[in-house]
C-alpha atoms as a PDB file:
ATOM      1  CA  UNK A   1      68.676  87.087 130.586  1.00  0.00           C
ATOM      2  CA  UNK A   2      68.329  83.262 130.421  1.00  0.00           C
ATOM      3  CA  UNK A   3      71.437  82.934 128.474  1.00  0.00           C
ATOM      4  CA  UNK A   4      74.426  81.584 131.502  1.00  0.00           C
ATOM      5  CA  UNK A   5      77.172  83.426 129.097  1.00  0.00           C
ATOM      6  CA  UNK A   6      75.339  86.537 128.373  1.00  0.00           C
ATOM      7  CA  UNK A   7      78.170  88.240 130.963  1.00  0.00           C
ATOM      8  CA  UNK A   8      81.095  86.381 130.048  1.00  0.00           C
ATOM      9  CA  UNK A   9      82.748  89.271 128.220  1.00  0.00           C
ATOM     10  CA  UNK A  10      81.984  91.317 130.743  1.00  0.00           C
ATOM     11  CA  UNK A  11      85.403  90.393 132.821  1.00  0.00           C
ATOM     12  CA  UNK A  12      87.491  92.091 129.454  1.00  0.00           C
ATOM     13  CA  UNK A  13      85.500  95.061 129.839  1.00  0.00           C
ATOM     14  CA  UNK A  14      86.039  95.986 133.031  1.00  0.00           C
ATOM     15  CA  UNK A  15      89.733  95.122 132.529  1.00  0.00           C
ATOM     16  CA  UNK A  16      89.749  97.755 129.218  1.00  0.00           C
ATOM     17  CA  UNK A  17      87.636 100.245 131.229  1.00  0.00           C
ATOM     18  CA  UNK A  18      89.882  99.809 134.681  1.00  0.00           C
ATOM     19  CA  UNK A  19      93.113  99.879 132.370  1.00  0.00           C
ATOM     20  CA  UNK A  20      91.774 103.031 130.271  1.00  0.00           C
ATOM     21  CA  UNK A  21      90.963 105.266 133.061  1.00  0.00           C
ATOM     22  CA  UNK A  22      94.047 104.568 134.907  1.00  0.00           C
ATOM     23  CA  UNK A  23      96.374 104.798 132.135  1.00  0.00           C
ATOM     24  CA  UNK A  24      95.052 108.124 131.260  1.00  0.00           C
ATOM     25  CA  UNK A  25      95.571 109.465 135.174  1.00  0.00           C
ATOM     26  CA  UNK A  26      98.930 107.618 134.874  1.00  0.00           C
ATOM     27  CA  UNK A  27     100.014 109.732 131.090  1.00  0.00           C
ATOM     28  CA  UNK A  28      98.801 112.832 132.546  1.00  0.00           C
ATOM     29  CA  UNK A  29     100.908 112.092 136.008  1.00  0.00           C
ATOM     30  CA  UNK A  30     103.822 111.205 134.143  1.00  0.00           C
ATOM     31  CA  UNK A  31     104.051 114.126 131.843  1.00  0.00           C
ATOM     32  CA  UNK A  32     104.020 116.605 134.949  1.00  0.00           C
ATOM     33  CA  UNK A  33     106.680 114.911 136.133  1.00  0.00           C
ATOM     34  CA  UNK A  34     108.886 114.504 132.897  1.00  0.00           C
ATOM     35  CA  UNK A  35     107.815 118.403 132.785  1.00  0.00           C
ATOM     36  CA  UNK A  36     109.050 118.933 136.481  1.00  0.00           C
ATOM     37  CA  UNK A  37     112.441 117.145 135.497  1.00  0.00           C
ATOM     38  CA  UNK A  38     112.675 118.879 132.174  1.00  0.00           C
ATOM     39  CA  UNK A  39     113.172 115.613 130.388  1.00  0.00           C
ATOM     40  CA  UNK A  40     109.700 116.570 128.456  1.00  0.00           C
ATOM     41  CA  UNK A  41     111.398 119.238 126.085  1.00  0.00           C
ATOM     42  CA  UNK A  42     114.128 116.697 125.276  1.00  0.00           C
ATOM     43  CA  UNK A  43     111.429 114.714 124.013  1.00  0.00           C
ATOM     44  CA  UNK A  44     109.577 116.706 121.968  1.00  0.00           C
ATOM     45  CA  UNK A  45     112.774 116.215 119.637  1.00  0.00           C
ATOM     46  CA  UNK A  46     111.723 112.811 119.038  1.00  0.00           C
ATOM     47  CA  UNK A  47     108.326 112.621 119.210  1.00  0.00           C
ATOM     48  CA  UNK A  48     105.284 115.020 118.944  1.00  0.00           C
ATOM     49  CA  UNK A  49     103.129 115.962 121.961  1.00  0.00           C
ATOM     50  CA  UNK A  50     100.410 113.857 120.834  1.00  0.00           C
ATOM     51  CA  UNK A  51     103.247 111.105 120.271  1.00  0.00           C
ATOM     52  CA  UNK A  52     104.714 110.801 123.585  1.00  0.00           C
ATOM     53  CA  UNK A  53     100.858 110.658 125.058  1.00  0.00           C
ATOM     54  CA  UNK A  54     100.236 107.979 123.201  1.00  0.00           C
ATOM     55  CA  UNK A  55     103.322 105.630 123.612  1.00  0.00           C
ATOM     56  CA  UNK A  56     102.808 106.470 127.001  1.00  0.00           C
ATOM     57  CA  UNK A  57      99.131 105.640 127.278  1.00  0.00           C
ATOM     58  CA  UNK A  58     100.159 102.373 125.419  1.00  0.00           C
ATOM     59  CA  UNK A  59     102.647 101.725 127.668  1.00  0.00           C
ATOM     60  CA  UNK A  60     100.475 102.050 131.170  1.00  0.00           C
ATOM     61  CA  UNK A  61      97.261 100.371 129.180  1.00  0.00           C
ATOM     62  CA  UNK A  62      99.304  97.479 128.711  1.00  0.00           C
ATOM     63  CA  UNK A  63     101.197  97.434 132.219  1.00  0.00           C
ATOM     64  CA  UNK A  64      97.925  98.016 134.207  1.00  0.00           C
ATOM     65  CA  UNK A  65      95.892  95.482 131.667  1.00  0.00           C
ATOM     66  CA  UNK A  66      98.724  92.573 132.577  1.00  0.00           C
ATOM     67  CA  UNK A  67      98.193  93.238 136.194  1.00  0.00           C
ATOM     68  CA  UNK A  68      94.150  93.457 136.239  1.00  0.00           C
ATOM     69  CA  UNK A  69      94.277  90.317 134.405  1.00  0.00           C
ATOM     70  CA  UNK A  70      96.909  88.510 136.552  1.00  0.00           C
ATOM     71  CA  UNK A  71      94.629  89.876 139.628  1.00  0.00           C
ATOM     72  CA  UNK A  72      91.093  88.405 137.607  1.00  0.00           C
ATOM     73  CA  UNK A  73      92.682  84.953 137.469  1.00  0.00           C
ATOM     74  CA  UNK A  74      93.531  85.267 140.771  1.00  0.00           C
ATOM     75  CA  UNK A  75      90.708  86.102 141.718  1.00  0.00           C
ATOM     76  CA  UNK A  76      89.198  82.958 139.737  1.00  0.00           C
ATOM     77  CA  UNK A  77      91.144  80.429 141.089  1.00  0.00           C
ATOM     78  CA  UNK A  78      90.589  81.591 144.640  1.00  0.00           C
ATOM     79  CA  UNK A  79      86.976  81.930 144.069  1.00  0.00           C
ATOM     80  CA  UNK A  80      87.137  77.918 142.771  1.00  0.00           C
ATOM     81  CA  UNK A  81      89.395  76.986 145.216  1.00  0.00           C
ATOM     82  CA  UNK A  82      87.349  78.580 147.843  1.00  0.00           C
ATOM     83  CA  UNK A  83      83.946  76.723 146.808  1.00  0.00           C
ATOM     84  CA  UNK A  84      86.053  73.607 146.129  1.00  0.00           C
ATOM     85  CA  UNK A  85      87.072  73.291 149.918  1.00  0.00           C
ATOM     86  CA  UNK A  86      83.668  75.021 151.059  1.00  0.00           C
ATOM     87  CA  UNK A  87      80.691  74.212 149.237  1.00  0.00           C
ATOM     88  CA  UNK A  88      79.021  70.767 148.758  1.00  0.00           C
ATOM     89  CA  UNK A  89      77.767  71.648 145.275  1.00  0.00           C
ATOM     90  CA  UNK A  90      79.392  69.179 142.811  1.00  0.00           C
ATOM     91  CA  UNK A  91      77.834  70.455 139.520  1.00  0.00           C
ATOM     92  CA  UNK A  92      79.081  74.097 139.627  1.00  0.00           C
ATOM     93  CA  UNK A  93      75.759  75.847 140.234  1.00  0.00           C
ATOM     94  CA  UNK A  94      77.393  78.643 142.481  1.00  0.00           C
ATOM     95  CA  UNK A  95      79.692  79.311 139.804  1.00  0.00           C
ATOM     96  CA  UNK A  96      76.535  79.858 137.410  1.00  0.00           C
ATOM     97  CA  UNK A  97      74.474  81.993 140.473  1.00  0.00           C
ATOM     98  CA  UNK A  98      77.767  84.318 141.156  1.00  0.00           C
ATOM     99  CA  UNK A  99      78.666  84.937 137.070  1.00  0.00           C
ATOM    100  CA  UNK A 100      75.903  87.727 137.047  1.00  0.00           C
ATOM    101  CA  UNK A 101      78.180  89.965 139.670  1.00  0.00           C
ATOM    102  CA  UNK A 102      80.318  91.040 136.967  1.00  0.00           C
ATOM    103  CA  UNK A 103      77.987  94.109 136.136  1.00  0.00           C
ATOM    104  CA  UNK A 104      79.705  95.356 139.282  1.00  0.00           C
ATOM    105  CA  UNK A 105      82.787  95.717 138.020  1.00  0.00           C
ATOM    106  CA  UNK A 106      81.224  96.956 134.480  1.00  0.00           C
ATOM    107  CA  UNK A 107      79.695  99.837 136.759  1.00  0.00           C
ATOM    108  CA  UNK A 108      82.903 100.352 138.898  1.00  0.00           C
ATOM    109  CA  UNK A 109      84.823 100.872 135.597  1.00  0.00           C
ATOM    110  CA  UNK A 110      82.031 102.839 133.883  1.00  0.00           C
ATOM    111  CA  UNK A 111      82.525 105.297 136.488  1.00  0.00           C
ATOM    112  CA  UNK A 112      86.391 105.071 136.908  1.00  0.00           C
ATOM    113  CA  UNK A 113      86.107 106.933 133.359  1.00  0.00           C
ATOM    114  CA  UNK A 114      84.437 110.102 135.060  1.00  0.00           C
ATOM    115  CA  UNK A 115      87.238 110.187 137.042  1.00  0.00           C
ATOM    116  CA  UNK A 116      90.082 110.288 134.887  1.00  0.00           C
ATOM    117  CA  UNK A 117      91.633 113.179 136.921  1.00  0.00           C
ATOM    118  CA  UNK A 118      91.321 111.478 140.041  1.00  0.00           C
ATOM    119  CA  UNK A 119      93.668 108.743 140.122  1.00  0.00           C
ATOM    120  CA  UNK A 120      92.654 107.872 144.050  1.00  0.00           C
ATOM    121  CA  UNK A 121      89.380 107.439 143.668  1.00  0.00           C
ATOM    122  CA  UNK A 122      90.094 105.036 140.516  1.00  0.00           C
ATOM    123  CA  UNK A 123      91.742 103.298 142.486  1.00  0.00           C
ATOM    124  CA  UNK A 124      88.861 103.684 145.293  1.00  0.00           C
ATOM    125  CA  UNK A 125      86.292 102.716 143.009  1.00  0.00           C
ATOM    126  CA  UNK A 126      87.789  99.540 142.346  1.00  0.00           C
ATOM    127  CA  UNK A 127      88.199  98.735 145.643  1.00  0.00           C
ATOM    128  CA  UNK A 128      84.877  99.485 146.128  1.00  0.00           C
ATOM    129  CA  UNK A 129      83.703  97.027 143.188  1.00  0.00           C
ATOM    130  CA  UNK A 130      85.454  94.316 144.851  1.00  0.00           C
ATOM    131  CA  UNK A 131      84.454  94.828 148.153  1.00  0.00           C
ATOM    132  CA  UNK A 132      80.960  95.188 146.499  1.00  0.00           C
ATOM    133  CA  UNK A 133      81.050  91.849 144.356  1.00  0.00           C
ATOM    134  CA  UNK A 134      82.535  89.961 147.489  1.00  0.00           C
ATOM    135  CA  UNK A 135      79.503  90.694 149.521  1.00  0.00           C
ATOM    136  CA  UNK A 136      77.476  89.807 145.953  1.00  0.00           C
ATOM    137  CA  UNK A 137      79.289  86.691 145.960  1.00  0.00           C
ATOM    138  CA  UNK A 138      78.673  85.603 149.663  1.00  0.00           C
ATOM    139  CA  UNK A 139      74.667  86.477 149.400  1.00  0.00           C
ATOM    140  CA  UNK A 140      74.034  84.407 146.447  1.00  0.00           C
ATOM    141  CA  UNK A 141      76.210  81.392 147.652  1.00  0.00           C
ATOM    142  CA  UNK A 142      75.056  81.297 151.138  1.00  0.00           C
ATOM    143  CA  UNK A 143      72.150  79.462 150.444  1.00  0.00           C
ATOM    144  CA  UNK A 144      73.855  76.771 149.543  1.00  0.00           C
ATOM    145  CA  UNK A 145      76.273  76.898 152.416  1.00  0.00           C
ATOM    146  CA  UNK A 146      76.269  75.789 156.338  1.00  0.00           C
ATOM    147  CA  UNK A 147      77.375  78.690 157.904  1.00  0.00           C
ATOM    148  CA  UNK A 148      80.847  77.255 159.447  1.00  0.00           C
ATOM    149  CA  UNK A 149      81.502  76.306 155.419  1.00  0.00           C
ATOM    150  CA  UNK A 150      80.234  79.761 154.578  1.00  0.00           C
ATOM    151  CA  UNK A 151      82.968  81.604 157.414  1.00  0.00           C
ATOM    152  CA  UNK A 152      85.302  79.472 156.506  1.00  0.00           C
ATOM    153  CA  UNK A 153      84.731  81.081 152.705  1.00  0.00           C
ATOM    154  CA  UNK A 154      85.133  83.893 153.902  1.00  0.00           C
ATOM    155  CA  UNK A 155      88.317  83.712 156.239  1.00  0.00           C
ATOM    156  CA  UNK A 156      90.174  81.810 153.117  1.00  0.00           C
ATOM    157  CA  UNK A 157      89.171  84.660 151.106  1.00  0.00           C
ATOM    158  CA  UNK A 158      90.318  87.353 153.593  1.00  0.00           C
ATOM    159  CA  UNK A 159      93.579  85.234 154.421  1.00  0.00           C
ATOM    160  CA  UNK A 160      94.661  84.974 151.269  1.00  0.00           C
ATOM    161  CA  UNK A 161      94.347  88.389 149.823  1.00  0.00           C
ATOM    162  CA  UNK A 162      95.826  89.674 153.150  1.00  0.00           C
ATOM    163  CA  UNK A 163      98.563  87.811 152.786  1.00  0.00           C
ATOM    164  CA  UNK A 164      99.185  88.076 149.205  1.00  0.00           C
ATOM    165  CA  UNK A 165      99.080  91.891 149.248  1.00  0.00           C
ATOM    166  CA  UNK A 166     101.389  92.092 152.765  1.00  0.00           C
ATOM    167  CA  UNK A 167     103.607  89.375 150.535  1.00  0.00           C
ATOM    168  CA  UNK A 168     103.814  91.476 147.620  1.00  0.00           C
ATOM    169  CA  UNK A 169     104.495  94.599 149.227  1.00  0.00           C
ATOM    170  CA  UNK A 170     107.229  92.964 151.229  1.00  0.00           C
ATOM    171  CA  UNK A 171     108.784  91.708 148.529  1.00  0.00           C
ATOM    172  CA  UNK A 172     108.600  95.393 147.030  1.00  0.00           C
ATOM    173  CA  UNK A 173     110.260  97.026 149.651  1.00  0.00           C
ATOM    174  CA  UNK A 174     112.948  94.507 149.998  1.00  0.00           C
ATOM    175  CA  UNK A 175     113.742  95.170 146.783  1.00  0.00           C
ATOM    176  CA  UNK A 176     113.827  99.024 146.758  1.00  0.00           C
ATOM    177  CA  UNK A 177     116.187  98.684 149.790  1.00  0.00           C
ATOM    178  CA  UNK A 178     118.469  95.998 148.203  1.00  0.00           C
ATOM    179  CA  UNK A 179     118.518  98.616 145.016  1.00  0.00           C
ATOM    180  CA  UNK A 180     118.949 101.562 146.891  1.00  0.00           C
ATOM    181  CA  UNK A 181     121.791  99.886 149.289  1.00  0.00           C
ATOM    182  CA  UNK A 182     123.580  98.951 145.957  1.00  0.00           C
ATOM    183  CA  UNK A 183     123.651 102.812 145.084  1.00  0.00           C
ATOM    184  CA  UNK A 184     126.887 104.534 145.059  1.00  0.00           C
ATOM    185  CA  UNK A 185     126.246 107.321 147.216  1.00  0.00           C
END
């Protein structure tokens, strides 16, 4: 394709398809457990079977859509901020050489769908797509790189999202703990 924005929508599909497979795994997860707890019967009072599934797919589709598109702008900025410090290009031609990686994710999330049952490897195959599209991103741009710009790329790239998800998951457990300590036991 000679078009540059031929894949620009591609970003929102991946986010449906990521969101769609794992709110699925995340309804059918849920129900077990509102099953386990006996909470489900209760329920079914209110709301029909096919009901409940469906608030509760809406619920998780729009939860796990907020987060893959808080994690794609991320993702974005880094990416800029990266070839900002790195790269000498001035009129944004790594941006336009690195836009066709996107099928990646389109794949990655094609094939989260088969696995609907398999919440792990949903999670695996996205993992896998981003590992996958960073390498994508690193061949296409190192051309146009000297290789202590092009490690230093990388290392900002690995930095950050090491310490963003050690941050975040701090943060998380500090706050279970707090929670948990406030308990009357």
């Amino acid at each position: 394709m000679k078009n540059t924005y031929f894949t620009s929508y591609f970003p929102l599909i991946t986010i449906l398809l990521f969101s769609t497979s794992l709110s699925i795994a995340t309804v059918m997860i849920a129900i077990d457990y509102l099953q386990l707890l006996g909470i489900y019967e209760g329920m079914l009072e209110f709301f029909s079977n096919n009901g409940i599934k469906l608030a509760l797919f809406i619920i998780f589709a729009l939860i796990y859509f907020m987060i893959f598109s808080a994690l794609k702008l991320i993702a974005n900025t880094v990416t800029e901020l990266s070839l900002l410090f790195f790269s000498k290009d001035v009129a944004g031609e790594n941006l336009t050489k690195i836009r066709g990686g996107s099928i990646i994710y389109v794949i990655g999330g094609t094939l989260s769908l088969l696995s609907i049952q398999y919440p792990i490897i949903i999670m695996g195959l996205f993992l896998i797509s981003t590992l996958w599209y960073f390498v994508y991103v690193v061949y296409k741009i190192s051309a146009s790189l000297t290789s202590p710009s092009l490690i230093g790329l990388v290392l900002f790239h690995v930095l950050f999202w090491f310490i963003f998800i050690l941050g975040t998951l701090y943060i998380s457990f500090r706050l279970y703990n707090s929670v948990m300590a406030s308990l009357p036991v």
